[in-house]
Protein backbone atom coordinates (compact mmCIF):
# COMPACT_ATOMS: atom_id res chain seq x y z
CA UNK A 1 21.37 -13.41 -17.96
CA UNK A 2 18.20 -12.37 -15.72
CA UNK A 3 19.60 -8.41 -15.64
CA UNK A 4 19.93 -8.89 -19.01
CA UNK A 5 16.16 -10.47 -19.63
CA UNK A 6 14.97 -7.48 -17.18
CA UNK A 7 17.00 -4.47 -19.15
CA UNK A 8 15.28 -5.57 -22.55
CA UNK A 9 11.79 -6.14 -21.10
CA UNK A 10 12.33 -2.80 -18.93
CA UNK A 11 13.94 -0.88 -22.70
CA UNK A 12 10.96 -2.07 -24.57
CA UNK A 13 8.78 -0.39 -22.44
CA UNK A 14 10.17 2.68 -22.33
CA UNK A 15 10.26 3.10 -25.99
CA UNK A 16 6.26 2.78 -25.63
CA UNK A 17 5.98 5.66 -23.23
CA UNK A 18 4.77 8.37 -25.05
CA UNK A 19 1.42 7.97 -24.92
CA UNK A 20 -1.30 7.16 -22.15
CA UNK A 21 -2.08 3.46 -21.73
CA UNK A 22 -5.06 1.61 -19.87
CA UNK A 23 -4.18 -1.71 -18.52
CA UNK A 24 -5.78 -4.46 -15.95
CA UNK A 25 -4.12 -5.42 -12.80
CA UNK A 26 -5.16 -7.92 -10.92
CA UNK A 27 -4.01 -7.45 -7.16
CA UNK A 28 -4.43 -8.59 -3.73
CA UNK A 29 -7.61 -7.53 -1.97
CA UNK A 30 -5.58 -6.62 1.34
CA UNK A 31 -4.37 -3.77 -0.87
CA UNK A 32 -8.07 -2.94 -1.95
CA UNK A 33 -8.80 -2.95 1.98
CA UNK A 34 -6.21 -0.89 3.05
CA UNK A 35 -6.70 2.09 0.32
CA UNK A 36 -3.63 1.36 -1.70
CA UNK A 37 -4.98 0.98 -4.67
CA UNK A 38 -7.15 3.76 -4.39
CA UNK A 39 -3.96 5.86 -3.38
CA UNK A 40 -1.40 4.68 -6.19
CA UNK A 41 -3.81 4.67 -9.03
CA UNK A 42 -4.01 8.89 -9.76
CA UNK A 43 -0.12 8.86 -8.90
CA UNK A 44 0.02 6.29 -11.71
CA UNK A 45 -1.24 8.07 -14.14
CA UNK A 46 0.94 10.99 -13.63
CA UNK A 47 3.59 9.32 -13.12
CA UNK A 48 3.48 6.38 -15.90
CA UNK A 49 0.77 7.51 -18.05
CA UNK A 50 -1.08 4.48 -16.89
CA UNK A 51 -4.68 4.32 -16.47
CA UNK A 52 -5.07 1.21 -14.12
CA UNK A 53 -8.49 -1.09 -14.01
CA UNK A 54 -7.73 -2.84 -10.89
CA UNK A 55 -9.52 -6.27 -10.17
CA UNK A 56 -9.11 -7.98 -6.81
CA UNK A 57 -9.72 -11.42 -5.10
CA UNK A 58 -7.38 -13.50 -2.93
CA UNK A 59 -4.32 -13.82 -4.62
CA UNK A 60 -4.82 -17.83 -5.60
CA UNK A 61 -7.49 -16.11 -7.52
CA UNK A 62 -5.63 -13.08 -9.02
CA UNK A 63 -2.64 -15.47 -9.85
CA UNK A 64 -5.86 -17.88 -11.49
CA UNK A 65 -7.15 -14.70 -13.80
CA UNK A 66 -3.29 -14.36 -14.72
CA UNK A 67 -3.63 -18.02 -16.59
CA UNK A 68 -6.96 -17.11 -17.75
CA UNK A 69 -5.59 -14.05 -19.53
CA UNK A 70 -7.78 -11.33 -17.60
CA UNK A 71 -5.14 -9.12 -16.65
CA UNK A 72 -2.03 -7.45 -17.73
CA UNK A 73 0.00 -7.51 -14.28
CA UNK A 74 -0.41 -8.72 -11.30
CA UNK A 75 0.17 -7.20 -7.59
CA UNK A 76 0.67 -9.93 -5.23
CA UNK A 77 1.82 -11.82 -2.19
CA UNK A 78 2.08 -15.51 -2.72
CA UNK A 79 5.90 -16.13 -3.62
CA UNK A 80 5.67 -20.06 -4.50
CA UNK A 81 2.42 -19.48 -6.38
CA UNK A 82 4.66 -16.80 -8.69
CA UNK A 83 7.46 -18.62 -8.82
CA UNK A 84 5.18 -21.28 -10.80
CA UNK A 85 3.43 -18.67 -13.11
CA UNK A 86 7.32 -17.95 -14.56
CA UNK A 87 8.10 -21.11 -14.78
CA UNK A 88 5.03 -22.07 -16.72
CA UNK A 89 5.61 -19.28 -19.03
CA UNK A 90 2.91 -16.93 -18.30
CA UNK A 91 4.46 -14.29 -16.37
CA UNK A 92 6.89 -12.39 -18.22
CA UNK A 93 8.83 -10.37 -15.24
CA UNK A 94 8.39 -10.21 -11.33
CA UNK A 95 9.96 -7.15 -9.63
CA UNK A 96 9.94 -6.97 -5.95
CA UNK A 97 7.75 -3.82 -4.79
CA UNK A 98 7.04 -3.72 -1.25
CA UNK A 99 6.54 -5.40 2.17
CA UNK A 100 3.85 -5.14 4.75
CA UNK A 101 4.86 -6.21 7.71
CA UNK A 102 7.70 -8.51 8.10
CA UNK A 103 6.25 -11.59 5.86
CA UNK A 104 4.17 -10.27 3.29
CA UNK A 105 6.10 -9.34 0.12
CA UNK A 106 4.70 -8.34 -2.76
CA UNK A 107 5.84 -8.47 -6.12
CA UNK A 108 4.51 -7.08 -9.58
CA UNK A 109 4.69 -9.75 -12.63
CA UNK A 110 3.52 -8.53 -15.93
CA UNK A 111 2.26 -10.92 -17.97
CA UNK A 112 3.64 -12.71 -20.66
CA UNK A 113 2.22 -12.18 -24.11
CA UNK A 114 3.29 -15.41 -25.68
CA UNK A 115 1.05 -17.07 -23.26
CA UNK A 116 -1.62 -14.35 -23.11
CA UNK A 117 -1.93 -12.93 -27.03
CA UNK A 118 -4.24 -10.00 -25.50
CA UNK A 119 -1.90 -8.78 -22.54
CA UNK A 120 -0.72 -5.05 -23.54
CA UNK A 121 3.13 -5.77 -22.17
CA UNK A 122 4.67 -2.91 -23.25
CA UNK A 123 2.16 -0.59 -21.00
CA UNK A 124 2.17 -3.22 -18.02
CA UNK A 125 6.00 -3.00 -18.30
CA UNK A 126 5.76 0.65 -17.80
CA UNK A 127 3.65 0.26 -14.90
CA UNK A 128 6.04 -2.28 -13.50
CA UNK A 129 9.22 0.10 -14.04
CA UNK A 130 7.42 3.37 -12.68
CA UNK A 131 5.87 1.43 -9.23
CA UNK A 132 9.95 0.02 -8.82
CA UNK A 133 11.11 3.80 -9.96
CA UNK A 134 12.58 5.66 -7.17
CA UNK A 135 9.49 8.38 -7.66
CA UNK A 136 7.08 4.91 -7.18
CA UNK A 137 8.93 3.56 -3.96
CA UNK A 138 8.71 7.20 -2.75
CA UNK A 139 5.15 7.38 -2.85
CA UNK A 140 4.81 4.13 -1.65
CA UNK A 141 6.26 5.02 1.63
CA UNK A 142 4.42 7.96 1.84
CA UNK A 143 1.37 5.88 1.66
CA UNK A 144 -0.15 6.31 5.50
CA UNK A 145 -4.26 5.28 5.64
CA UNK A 146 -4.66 6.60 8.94
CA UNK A 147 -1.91 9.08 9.05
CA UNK A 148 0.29 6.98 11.23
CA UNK A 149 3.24 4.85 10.35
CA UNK A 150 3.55 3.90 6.34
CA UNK A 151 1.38 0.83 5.73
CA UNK A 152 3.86 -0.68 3.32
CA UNK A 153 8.38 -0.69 3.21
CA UNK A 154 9.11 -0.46 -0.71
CA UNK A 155 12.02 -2.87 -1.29
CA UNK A 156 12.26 -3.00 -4.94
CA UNK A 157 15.82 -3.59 -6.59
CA UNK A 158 16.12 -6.18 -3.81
CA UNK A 159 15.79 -9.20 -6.09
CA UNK A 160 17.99 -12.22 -5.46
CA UNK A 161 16.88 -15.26 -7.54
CA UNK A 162 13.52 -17.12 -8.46
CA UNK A 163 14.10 -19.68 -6.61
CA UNK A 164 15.40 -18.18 -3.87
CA UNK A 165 12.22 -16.23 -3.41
CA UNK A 166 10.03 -19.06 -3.57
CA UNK A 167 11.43 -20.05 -0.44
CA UNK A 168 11.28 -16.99 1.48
């Protein structure tokens, strides 16, 4: 039933991707910090034909501007925290993105438009599906700050269960 939820959310999206959307994501501020952002946003917008607006904050915060309807997606790393943003209806769809390190994961949820009347879904769904894409998770472990080892191990498609996640 989930792959199901996730191939409808993911076809609705594509049928919106002709033309160049702007959207909001809120996101962790470690990836402000380490120049992630900074790096995917361009790549986005060649890629998606997303123009991203990124706000940041801690992600209790971030996941707090998600209920206030102040962002489209989110980009973060606090798995029980998400877990209760689906549950209470406000995030649409979580996709695993990327690790840093061996405990943070973090996972893009767009946000749900019955809760949020404002949130542009179709374009945050876009984002979501490009950043999971295998052109997205390619770039993403490109991604080296300091021209060392990659700052971040994409691991999208590696979804198991809600719950199961919050527990990880």
């Amino acid at each position: 039933m989930k792959a199901l939820l996730v191939g409808l959310l993911l076809a609705c999206a594509v049928l919106s991707a002709g033309a160049q959307d702007r959207i909001i994501v809120g996101a962790s501020r470690s990836l402000e910090s380490s120049g992630f952002l900074a790096y995917i946003a361009p790549l986005a917008v060649t890629g998606a034909g997303i123009q991203i607006d990124w706000t940041t904050d801690e992600d209790a915060q971030v996941i707090e501007l998600a209920r206030e309807c102040g962002v489209d997606a989110i980009l973060v790393s606090s798995p029980s925290k998400e877990e209760k943003l689906l549950r209470d209806g406000v995030g649409a769809l979580r996709l695993r993105v990327m690790t840093a390190g061996s405990q943070d994961q973090f996972d893009a949820i767009a946000i749900n438009p019955g809760a949020c009347a404002v949130t542009r879904l179709n374009a945050a769904l876009r984002f979501l599906r490009w950043i999971t894409s295998g052109e997205g998770q390619k770039l993403i472990a490109e991604f080296s700050p300091r021209g060392g080892a990659a700052a971040y191990r994409p691991n999208a498609g590696t979804e198991t269960c809600p719950a199961c996640e919050a527990q990880q």
